[in-house]
Protein backbone atom coordinates (compact mmCIF):
# COMPACT_ATOMS: atom_id res chain seq x y z
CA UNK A 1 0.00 0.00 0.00
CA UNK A 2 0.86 3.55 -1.21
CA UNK A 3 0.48 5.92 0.85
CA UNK A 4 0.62 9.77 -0.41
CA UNK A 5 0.73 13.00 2.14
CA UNK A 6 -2.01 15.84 1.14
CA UNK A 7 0.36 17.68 -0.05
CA UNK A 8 1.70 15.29 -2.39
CA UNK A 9 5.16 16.18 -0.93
CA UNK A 10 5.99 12.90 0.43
CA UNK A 11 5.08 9.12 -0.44
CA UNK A 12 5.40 6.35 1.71
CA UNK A 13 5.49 3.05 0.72
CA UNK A 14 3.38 0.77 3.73
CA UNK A 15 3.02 -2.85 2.90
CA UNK A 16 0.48 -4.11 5.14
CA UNK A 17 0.03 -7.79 6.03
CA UNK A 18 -3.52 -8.98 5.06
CA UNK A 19 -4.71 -9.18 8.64
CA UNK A 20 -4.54 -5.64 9.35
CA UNK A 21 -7.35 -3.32 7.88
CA UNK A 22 -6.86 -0.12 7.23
CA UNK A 23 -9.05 3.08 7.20
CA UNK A 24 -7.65 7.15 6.88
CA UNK A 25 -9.58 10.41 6.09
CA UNK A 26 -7.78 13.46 5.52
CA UNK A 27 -10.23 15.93 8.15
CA UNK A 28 -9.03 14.19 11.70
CA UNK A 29 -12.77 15.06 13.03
CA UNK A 30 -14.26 12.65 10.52
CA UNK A 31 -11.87 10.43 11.03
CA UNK A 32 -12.71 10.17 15.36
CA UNK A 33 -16.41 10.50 14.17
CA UNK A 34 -15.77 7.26 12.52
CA UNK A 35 -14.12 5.50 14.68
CA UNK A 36 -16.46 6.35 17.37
CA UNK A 37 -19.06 4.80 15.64
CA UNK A 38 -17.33 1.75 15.19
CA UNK A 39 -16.33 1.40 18.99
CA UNK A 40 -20.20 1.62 19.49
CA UNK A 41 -21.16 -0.69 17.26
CA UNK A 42 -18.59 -3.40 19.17
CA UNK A 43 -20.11 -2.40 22.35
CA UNK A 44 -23.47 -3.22 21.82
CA UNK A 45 -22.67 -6.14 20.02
CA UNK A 46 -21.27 -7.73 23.58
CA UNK A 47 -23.86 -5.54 25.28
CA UNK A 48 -26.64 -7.45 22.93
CA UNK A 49 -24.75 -10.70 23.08
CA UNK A 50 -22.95 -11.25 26.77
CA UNK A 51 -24.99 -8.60 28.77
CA UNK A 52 -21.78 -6.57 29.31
CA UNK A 53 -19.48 -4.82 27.05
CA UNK A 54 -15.35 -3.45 28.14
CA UNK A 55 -13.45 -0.93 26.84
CA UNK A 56 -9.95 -0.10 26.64
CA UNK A 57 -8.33 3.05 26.06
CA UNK A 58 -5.02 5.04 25.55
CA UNK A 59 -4.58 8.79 26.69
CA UNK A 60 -2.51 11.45 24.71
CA UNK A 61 -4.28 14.03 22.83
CA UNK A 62 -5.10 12.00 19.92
CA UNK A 63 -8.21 10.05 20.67
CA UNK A 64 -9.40 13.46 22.68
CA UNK A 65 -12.06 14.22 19.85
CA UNK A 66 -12.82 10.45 19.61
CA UNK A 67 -13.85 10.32 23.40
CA UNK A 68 -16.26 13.29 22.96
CA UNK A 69 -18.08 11.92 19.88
CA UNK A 70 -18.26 8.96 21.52
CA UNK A 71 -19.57 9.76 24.70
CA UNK A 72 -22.44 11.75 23.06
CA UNK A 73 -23.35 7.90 20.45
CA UNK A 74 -26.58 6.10 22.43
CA UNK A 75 -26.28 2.82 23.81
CA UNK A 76 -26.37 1.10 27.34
CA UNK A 77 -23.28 3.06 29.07
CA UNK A 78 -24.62 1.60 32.43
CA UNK A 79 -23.44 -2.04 30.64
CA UNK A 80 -19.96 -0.61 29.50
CA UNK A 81 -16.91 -0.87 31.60
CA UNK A 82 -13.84 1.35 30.69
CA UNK A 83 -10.15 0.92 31.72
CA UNK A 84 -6.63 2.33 30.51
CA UNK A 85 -4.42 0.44 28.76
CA UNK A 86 -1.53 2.21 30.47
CA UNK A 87 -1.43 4.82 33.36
CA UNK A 88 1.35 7.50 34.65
CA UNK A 89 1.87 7.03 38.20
CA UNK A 90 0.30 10.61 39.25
CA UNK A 91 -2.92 11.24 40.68
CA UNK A 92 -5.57 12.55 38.67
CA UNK A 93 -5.25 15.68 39.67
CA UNK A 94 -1.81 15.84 37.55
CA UNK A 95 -2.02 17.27 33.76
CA UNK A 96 0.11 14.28 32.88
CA UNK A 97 -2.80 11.50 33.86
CA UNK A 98 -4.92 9.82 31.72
CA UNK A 99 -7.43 9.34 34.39
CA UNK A 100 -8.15 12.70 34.16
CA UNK A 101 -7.76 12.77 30.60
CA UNK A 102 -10.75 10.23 30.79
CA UNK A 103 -12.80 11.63 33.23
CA UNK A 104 -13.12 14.95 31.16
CA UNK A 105 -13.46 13.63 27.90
CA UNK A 106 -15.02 10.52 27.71
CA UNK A 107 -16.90 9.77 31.06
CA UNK A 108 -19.16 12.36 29.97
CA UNK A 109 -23.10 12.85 28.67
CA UNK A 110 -24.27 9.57 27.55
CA UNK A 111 -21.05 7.66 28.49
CA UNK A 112 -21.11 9.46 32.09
CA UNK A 113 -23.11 5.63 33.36
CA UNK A 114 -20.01 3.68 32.50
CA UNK A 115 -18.23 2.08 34.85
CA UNK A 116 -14.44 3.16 35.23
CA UNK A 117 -11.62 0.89 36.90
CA UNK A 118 -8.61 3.71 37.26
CA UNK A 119 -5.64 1.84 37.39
CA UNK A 120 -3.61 4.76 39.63
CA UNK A 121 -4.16 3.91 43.66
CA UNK A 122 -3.20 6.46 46.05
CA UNK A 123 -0.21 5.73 48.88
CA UNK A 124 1.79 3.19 46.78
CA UNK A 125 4.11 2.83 44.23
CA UNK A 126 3.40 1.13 40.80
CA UNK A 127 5.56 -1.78 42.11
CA UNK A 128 3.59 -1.76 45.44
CA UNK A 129 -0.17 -2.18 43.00
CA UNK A 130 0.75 -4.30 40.71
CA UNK A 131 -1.99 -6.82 42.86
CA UNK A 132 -4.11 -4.84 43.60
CA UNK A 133 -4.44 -3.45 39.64
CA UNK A 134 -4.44 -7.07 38.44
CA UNK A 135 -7.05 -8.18 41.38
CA UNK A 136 -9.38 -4.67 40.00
CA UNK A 137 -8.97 -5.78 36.36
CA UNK A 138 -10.71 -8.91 36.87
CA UNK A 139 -13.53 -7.09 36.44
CA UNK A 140 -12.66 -7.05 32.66
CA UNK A 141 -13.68 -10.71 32.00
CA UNK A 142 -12.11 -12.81 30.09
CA UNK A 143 -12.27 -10.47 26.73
CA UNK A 144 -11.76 -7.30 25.97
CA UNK A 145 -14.42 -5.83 23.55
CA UNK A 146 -12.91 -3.07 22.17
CA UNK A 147 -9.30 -2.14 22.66
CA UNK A 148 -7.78 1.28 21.34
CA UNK A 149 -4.12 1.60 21.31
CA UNK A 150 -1.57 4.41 20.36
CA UNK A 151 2.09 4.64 19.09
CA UNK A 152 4.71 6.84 20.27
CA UNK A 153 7.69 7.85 17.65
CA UNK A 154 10.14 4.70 19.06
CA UNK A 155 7.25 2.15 18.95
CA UNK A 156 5.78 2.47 22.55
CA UNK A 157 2.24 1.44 22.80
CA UNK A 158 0.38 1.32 25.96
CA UNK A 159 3.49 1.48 28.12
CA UNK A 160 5.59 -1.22 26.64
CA UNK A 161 8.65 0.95 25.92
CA UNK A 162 11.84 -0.45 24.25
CA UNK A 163 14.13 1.77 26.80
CA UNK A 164 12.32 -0.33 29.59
CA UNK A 165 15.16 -2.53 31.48
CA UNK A 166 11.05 -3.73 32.33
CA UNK A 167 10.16 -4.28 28.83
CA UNK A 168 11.27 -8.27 29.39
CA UNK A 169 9.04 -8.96 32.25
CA UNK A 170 6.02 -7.11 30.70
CA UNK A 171 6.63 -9.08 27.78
CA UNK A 172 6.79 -12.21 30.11
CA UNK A 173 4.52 -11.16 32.56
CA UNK A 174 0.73 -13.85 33.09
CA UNK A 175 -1.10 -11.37 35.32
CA UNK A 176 -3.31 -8.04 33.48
CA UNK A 177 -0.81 -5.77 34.41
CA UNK A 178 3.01 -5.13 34.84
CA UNK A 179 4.97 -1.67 36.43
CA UNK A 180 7.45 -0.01 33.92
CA UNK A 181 9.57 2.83 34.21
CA UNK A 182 10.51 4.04 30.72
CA UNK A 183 14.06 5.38 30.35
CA UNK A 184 13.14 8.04 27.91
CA UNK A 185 9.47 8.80 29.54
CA UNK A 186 8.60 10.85 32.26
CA UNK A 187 6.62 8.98 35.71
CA UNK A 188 6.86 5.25 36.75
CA UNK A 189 4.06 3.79 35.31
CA UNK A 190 1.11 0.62 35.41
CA UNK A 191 0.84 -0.94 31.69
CA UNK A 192 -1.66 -3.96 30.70
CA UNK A 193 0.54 -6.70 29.56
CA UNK A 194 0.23 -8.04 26.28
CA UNK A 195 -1.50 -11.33 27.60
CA UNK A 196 -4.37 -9.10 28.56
CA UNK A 197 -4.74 -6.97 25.99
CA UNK A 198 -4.32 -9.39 23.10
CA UNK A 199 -7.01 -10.95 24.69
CA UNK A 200 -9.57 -8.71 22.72
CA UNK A 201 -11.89 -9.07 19.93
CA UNK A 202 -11.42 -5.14 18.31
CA UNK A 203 -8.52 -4.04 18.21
CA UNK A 204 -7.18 -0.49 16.86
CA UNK A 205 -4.25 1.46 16.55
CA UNK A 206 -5.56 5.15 16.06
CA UNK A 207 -2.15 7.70 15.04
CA UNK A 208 -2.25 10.44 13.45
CA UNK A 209 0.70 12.05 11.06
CA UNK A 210 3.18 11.18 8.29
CA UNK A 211 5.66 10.67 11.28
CA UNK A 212 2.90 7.63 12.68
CA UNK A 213 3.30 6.06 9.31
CA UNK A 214 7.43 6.44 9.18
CA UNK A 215 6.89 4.54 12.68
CA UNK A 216 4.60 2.08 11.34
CA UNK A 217 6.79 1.04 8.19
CA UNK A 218 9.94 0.74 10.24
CA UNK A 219 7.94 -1.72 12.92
CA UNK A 220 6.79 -3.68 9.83
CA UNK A 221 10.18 -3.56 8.23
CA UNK A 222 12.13 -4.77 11.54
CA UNK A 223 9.37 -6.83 13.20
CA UNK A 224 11.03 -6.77 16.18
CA UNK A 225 8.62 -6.68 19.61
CA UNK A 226 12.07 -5.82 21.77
CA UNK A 227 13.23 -3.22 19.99
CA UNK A 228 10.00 -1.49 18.57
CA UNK A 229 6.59 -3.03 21.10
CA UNK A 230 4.20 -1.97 18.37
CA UNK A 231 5.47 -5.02 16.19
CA UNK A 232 3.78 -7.57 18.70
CA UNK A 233 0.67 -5.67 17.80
CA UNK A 234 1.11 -5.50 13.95
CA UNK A 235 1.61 -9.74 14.00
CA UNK A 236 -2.13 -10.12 15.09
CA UNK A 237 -5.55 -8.76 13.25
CA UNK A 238 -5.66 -5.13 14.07
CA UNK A 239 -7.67 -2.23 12.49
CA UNK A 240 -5.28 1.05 12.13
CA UNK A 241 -7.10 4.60 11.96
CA UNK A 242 -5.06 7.07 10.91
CA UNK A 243 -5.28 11.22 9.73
CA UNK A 244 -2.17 13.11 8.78
């Protein structure tokens, strides 16, 4: 696959494996419109089928506009139960956490009667909850329904960085979730571990910028899970979104 910039300055060439869809717009408000709406429609297809739906999400200021249009779509919120795949170790009254980011964005009109599990606990260090997190997170189930994933510029996702001496044991790691403290990243942090979040039945990777794509060919080219985490991701069906 060929893919052009709007400019027409730059072409990229992104050979995708046949098990990853994928969908771009060039207006980045259509593009969260869209994938709002097909988040929904995964919810209340568990909703509909298993009586419960769960969502996973990533902070950063991409999916911001996504978690507004989605929190306005209709369906059973009061059935939907929303967790991060990653958190900084702050409390949510830092500008860093995605709790917050969460709270003010997506746990809002319609979506306000979902259920959130924060993964942040007060008076402990990420080592300290790593039980208590995994013990919380049970309240997942057994499969994610929908599970929306980011990509930093080295091939982070969630926070499975390659400048992690943690990286290993995340990797490794049978419970939900695993502490990391990124070399290159600011805050200790709580990440899902692969094992639970490849454990889902949608999953995206939502990026936005010719940079994302740069990222994207070089995990495909190198396909190397230790030295760029994304690559796990790209092995397995996945659905990438992406806007420049």
């Amino acid at each position: 696959m060929k893919m052009t910039d709007p400019s027409g300055e730059q072409a990229l060439n992104l050979t995708l494996p046949e098990h990853i869809r994928f969908e771009s717009n060039t207006d980045r408000a259509r593009l969260a419109g869209r994938l709002a709406k097909h988040i929904a429609t995964q919810l209340r297809y568990d909703i509909d089928a298993e009586g419960k739906a769960t969502l996973v999400v990533s902070g950063g200021s991409t999916p911001v506009a996504m978690f507004e249009q989605l929190s306005m779509l209709e369906l059973d919120w009061s059935r939907v139960i929303i967790t991060l795949a990653d958190e900084r170790w702050v409390s949510p009254e830092h500008k860093d956490s995605n709790t917050a980011l969460v709270q003010r964005h997506l746990l809002q009109n319609k979506a306000a009667a979902a259920r959130f599990i924060p993964l942040w606990q007060p008076g402990s260090t990420a080592e300290e909850a790593v039980q208590a997190c995994h013990e919380r997170l049970s309240g997942l189930g057994k499969c994610i329904s929908a599970l929306i994933l980011g990509m930093g510029n080295d091939g982070h996702t969630a926070s499975l960085f390659p400048c992690s001496d943690d990286l290993n044991n995340a990797f490794a790691c049978r419970q939900d979730c695993a502490a990391v403290t990124p070399a290159t990243a600011p805050w200790p942090r709580m990440t899902l571990t692969p094992k639970r979040l490849l454990n889902s039945r949608l999953r995206v990777l939502y990026v936005c910028g010719n940079d994302k794509l740069e990222t994207l060919a070089h995990a495909l080219d190198i396909n190397d899970p230790k030295t760029m985490p994304v690559s796990l991701f790209l092995r397995q069906p996945l659905e990438i979104f992406w806007a420049p």
